[in-house]
Protein backbone atom coordinates (compact mmCIF):
# COMPACT_ATOMS: atom_id res chain seq x y z
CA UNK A 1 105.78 129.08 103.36
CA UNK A 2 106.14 130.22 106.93
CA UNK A 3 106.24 133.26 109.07
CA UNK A 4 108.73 134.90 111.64
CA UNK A 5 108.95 132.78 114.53
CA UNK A 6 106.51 132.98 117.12
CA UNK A 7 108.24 133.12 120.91
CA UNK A 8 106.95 129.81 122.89
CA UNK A 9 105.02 131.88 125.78
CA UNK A 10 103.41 133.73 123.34
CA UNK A 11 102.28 131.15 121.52
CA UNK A 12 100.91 129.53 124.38
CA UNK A 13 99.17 132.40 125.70
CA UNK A 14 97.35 132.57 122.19
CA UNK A 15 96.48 128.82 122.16
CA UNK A 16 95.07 129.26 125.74
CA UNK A 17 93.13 131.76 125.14
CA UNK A 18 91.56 130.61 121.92
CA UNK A 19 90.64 127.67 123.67
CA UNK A 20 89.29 129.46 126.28
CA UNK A 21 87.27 131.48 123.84
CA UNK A 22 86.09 127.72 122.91
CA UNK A 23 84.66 127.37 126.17
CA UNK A 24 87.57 125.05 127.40
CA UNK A 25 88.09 125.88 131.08
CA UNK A 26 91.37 127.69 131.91
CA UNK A 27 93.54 124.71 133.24
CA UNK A 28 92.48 122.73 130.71
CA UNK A 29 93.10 125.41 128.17
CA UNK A 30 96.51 126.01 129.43
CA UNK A 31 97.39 122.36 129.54
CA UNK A 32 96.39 121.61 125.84
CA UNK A 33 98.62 124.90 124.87
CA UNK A 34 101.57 123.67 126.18
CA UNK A 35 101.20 119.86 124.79
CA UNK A 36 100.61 121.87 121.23
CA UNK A 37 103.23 124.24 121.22
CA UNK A 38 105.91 121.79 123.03
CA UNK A 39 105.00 119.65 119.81
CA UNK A 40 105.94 122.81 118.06
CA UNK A 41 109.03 123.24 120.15
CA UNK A 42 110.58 119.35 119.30
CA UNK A 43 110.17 119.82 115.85
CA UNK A 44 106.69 118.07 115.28
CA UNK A 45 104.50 120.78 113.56
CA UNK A 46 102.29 118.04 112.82
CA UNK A 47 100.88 117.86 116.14
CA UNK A 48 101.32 121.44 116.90
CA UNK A 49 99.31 124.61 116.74
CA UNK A 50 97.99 123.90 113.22
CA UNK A 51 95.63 121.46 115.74
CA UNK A 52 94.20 124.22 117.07
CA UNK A 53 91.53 125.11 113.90
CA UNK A 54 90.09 121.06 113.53
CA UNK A 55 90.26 120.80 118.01
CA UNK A 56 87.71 124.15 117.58
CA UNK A 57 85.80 122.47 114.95
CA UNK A 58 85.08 119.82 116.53
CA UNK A 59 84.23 121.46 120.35
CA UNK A 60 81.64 123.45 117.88
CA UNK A 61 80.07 120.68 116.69
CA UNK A 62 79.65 119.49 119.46
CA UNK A 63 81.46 115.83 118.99
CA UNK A 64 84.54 117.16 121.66
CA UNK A 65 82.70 118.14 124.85
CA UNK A 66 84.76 121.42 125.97
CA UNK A 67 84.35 120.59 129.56
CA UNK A 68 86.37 116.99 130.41
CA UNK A 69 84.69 114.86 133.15
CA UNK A 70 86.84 111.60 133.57
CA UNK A 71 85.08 108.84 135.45
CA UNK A 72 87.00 105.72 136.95
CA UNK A 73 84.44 103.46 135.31
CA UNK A 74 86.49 100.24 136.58
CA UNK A 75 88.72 100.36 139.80
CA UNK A 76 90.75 97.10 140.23
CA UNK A 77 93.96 97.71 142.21
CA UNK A 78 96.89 97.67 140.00
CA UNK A 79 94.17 97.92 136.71
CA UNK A 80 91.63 101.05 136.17
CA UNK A 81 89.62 101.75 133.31
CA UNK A 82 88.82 105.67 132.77
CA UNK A 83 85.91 107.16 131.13
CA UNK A 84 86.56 110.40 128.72
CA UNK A 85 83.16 111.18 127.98
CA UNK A 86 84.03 112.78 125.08
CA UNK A 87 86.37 115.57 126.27
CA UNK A 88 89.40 116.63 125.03
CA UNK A 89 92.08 114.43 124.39
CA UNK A 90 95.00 116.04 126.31
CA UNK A 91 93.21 116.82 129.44
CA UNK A 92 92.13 112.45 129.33
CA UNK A 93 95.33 111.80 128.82
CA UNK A 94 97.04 113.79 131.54
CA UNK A 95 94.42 111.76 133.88
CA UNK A 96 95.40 108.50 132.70
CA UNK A 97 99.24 109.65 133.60
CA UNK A 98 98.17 110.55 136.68
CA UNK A 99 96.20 107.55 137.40
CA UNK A 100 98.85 105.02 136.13
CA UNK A 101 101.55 107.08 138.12
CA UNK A 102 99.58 107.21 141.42
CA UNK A 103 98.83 102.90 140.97
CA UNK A 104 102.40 102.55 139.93
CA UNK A 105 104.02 103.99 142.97
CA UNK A 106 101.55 102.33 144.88
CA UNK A 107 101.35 98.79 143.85
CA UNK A 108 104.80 98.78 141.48
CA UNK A 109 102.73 98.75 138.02
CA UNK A 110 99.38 99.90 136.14
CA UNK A 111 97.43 99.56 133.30
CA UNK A 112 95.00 102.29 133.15
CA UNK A 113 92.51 102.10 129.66
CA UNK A 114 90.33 104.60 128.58
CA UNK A 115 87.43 105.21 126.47
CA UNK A 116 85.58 107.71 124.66
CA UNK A 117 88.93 110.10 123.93
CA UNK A 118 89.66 112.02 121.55
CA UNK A 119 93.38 113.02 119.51
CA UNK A 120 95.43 113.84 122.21
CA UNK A 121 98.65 114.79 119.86
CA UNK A 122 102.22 114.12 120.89
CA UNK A 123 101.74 110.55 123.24
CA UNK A 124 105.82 111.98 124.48
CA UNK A 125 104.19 114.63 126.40
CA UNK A 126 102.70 112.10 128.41
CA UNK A 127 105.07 109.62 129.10
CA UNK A 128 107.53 112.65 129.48
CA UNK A 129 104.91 113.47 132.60
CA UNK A 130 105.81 109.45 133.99
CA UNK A 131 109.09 109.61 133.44
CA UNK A 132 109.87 112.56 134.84
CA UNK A 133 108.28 110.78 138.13
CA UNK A 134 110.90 107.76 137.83
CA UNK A 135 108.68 105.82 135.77
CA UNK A 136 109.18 103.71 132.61
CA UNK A 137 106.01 104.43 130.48
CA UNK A 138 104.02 103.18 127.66
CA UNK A 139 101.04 105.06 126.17
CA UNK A 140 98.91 104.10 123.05
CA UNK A 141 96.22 105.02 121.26
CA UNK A 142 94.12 104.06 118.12
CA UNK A 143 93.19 106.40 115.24
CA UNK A 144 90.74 106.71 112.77
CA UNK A 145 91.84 104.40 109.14
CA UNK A 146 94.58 105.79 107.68
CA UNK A 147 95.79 102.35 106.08
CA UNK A 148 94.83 99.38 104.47
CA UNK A 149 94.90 96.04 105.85
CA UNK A 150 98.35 93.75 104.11
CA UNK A 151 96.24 92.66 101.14
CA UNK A 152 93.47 94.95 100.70
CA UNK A 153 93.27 98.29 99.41
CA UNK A 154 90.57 100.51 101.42
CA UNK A 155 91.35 101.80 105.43
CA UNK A 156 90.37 99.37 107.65
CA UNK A 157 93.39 100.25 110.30
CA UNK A 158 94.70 103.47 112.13
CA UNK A 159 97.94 104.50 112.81
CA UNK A 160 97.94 103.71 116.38
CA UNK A 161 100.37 105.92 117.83
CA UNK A 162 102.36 104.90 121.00
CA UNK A 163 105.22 106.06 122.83
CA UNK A 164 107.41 104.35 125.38
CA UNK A 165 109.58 106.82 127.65
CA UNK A 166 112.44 105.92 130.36
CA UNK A 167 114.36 108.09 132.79
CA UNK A 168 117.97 109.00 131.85
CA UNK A 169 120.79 110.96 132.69
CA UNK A 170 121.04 114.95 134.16
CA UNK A 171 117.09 114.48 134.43
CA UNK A 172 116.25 113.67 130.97
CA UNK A 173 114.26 110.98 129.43
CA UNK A 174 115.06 108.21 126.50
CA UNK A 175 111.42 108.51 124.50
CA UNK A 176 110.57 106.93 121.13
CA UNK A 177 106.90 108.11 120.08
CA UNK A 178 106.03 106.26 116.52
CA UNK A 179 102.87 105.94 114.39
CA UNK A 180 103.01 102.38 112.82
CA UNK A 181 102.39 103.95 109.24
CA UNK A 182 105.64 104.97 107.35
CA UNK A 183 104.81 108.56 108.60
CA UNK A 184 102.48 109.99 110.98
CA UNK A 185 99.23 111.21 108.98
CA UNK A 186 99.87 114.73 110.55
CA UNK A 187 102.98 115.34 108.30
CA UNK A 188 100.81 114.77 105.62
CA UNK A 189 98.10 117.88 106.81
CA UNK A 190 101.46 119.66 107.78
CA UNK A 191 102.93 119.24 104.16
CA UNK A 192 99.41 120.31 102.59
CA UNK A 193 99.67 123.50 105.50
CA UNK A 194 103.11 124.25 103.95
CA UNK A 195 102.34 123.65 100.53
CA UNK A 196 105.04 121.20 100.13
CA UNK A 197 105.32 117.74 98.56
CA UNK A 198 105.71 115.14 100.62
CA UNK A 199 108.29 112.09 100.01
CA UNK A 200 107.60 108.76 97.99
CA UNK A 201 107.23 105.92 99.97
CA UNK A 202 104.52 107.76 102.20
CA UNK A 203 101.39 107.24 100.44
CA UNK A 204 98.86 106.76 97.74
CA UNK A 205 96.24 108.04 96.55
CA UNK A 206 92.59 106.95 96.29
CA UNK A 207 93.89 104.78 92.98
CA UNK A 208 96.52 103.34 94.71
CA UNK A 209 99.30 105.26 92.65
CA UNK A 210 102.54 106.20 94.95
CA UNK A 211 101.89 110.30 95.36
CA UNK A 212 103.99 113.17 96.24
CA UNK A 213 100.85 115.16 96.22
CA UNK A 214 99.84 115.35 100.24
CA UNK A 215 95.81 116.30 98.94
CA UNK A 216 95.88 113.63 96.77
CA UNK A 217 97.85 111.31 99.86
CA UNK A 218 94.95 112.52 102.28
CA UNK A 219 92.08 111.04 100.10
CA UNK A 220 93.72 107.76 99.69
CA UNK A 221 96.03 105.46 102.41
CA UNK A 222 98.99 106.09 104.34
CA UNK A 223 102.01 103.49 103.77
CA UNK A 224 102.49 101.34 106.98
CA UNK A 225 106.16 100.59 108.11
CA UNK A 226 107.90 97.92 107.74
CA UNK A 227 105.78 96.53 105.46
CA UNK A 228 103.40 93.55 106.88
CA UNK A 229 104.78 94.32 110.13
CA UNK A 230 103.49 97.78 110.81
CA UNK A 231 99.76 96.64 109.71
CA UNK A 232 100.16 93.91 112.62
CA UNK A 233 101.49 96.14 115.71
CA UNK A 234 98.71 98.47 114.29
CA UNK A 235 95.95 95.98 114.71
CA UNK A 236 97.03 94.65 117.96
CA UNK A 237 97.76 98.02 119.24
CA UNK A 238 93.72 98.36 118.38
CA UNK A 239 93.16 95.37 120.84
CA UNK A 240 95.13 96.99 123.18
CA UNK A 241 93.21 100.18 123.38
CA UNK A 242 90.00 100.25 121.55
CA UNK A 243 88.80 96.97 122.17
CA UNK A 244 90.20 96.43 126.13
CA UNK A 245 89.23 99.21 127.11
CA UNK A 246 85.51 99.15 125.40
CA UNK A 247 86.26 102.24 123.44
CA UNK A 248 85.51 102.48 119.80
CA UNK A 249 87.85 100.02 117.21
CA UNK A 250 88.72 100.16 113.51
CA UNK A 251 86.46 102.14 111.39
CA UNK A 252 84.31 103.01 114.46
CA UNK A 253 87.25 105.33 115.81
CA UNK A 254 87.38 109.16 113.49
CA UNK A 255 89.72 111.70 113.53
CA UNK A 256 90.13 114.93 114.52
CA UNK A 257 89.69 116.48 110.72
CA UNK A 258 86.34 114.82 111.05
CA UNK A 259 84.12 117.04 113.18
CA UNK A 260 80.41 115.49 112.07
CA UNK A 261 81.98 112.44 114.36
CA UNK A 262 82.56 111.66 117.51
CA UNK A 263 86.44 110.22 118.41
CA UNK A 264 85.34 107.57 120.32
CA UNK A 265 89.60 106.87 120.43
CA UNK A 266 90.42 104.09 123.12
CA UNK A 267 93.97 104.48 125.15
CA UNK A 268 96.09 102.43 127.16
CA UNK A 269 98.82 103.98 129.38
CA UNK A 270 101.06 101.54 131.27
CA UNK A 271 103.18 102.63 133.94
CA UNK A 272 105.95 100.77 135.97
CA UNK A 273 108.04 102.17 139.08
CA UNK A 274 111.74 101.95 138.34
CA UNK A 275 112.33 101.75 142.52
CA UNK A 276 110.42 98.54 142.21
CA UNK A 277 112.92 96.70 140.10
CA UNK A 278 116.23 98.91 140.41
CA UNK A 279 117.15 101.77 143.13
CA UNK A 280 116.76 104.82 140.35
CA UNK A 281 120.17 106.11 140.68
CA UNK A 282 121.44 102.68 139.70
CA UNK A 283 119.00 102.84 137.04
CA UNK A 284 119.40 106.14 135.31
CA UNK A 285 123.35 105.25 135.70
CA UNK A 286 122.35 101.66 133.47
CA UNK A 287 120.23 104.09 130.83
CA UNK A 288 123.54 106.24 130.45
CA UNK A 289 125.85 103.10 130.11
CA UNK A 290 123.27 102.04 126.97
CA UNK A 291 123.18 105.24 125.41
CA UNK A 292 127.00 105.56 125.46
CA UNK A 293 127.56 102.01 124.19
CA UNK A 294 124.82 103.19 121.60
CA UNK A 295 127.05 106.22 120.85
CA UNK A 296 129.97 104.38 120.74
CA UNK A 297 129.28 102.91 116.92
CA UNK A 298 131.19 104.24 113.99
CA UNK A 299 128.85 107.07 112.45
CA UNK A 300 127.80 106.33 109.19
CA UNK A 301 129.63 107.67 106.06
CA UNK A 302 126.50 110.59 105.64
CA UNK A 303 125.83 110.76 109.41
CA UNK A 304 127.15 113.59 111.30
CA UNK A 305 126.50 111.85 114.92
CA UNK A 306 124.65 108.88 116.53
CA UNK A 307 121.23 110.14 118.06
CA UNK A 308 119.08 108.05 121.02
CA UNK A 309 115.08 108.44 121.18
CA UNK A 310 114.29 111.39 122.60
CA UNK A 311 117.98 113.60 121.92
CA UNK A 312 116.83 115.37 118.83
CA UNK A 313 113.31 116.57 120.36
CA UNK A 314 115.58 117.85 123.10
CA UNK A 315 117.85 119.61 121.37
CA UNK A 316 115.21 121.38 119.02
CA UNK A 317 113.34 122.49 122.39
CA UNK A 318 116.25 123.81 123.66
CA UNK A 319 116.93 126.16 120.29
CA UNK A 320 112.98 126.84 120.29
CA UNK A 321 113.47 128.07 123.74
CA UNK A 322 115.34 130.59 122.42
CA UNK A 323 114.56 131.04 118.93
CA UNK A 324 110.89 130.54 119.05
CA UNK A 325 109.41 128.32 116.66
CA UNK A 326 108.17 129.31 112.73
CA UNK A 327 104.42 128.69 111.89
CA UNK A 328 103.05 127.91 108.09
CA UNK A 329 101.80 130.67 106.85
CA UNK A 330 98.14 128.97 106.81
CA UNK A 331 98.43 128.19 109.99
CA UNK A 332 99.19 131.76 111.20
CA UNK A 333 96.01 132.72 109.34
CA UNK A 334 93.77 129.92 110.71
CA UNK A 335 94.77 131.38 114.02
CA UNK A 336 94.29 134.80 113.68
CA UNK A 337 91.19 134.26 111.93
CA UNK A 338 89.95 132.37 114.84
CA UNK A 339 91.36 134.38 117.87
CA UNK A 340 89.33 137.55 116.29
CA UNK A 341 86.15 135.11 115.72
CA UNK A 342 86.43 134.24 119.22
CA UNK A 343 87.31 137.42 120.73
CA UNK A 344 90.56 137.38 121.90
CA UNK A 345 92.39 140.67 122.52
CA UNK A 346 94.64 141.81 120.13
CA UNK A 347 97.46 142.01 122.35
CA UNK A 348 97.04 138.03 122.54
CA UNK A 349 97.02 137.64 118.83
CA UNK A 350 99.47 139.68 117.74
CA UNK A 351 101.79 136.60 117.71
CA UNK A 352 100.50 135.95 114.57
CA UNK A 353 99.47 139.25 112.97
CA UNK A 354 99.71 139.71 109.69
């Protein structure tokens, strides 16, 4: 069930300030908002707003610090290692951007790790950020277990999110942003926010029965894709993040839902400068020749058009622009409830009144 749409700026505003009622500094605040709601904006609910309530949680409890300090722990040229401390996700991540940007145009590539993170939602928003600065980026991060290992039937291995973005034509970027399970666990929590079913072929349940049911899909594993082939990028994805960097790995890493744990999520962020290997124009003009040939196929009998990575999250932004975006309807109430709870002005909140 959902609500009248909820204009962007507003949304923002709200998100900022509930944050801020959180005792997440303003920048930061602001920053987290607009990774959220542009989640909201490309169509990915999942790692929207509805955040906002387990984010709070968690800053309460003390296992998300609400103030981010991010230490270079190691400094070696081309290769860094950041330090989280805890803080919150986004605000890590947009350092690691920054950091792998700044080596990038400096030496022609980075690797920048960090440890002790937290969720950081849509990895896009980040590689977006690299792109956007002529960059070809790759960010990843572990998760807490979401799936069992090929063979064995408890969670031994996260989702392990990662996103790869490129610059393309009339300033845009080609983006793919994947979990390696068949669907990103937030669906799941967004299907339960709805009150939806969710598809077979996405999960089981803590018997290891095929469920539509996204409670029953919560307590037990989420499908990887592709078989045996999702569980291995998974685990080396793991290697590449939690155990390089010296973060958390496995069963050691929890989730956001989880606020009696720390995250403890480890993140790698790879950057390369395109004017390294390719003057850009040249580049971005190579990008547009792919995507055309891409374009070029026959559609499918039940497709309406060909799509490249990234073209549906802008088109969605650009009608959410306008539109606004709709909330679930327990969503709208976990927000209001905790904008009044934190004691932001009713002028703020109204966004989502009832």
């Amino acid at each position: 069930m959902t609500v009248a749409t909820a204009p962007l700026d507003d949304l923002r505003g709200l998100t900022a300030a509930v944050l801020r009622g959180a005792g997440v500094p303003a920048a930061d605040a602001e920053l987290v908002a607009d990774s959220l709601v542009c989640a909201d904006a490309w169509g990915h609910a999942s790692h929207g707003v509805l955040r906002v309530p387990s984010y709070v949680a968690r800053l309460r409890a003390g296992v998300m610090r609400a103030v981010t300090r991010v230490d270079v722990a190691v400094d070696a040229g081309a290769v860094a290692v950041l330090d989280g401390h805890d803080g919150v996700g986004q605000v890590i991540a947009a350092a690691a951007a920054r950091e792998a940007v700044q080596r990038a145009r400096t030496l022609g590539a980075s690797a920048v790790a960090v440890r002790n993170s937290n969720h950081v939602g849509c990895l896009a928003y980040f590689t977006r950020m690299a792109a956007a600065q002529g960059c070809v980026a790759l960010f990843a991060s572990n998760a807490s277990p979401a799936m069992a290992p090929a063979g064995g039937r408890a969670a031994r291995v996260g989702t392990n999110p990662w996103s790869v973005a490129a610059p393309a034509p009339d300033g845009r970027a080609i983006v793919m942003d994947i979990a390696n399970t068949a669907v990103a666990r937030g669906k799941i929590h967004l299907a339960r926010e709805r009150g939806t079913r969710i598809p077979l072929g996405w999960a089981v349940d803590a018997a290891g029965v095929p469920t539509t049911d996204p409670e029953r899909a919560l307590a037990g594993l989420v499908l990887p894709m592709a078989g045996h082939k999702g569980y291995a990028i998974a685990v080396l994805l793991d290697v590449l993040t939690g155990v390089l960097s010296g973060s958390a790995i496995g069963s050691e890493v929890a989730g956001p839902y989880q606020a009696e744990r720390r995250g403890g999520n480890g993140q790698l962020f790879i950057a390369l400068d395109v004017e390294r290997f390719l003057e850009p124009d040249t580049f971005v003009e190579r990008v547009g020749r792919l995507i055309a040939d891409v374009k070029s196929a026959p559609a499918a009998e039940a497709a309406d058009e060909i799509l490249v990575p990234g073209e549906l999250e802008d088109r969605a932004a650009e009608r959410a622009a306008r539109d606004g975006v709709a909330l679930a309807e327990r969503t709208r109430r976990e927000l209001w409830r905790l904008a009044g709870e934190l004691g932001v002005d009713d002028a703020t909140r109204a966004v989502v009144a009832p």
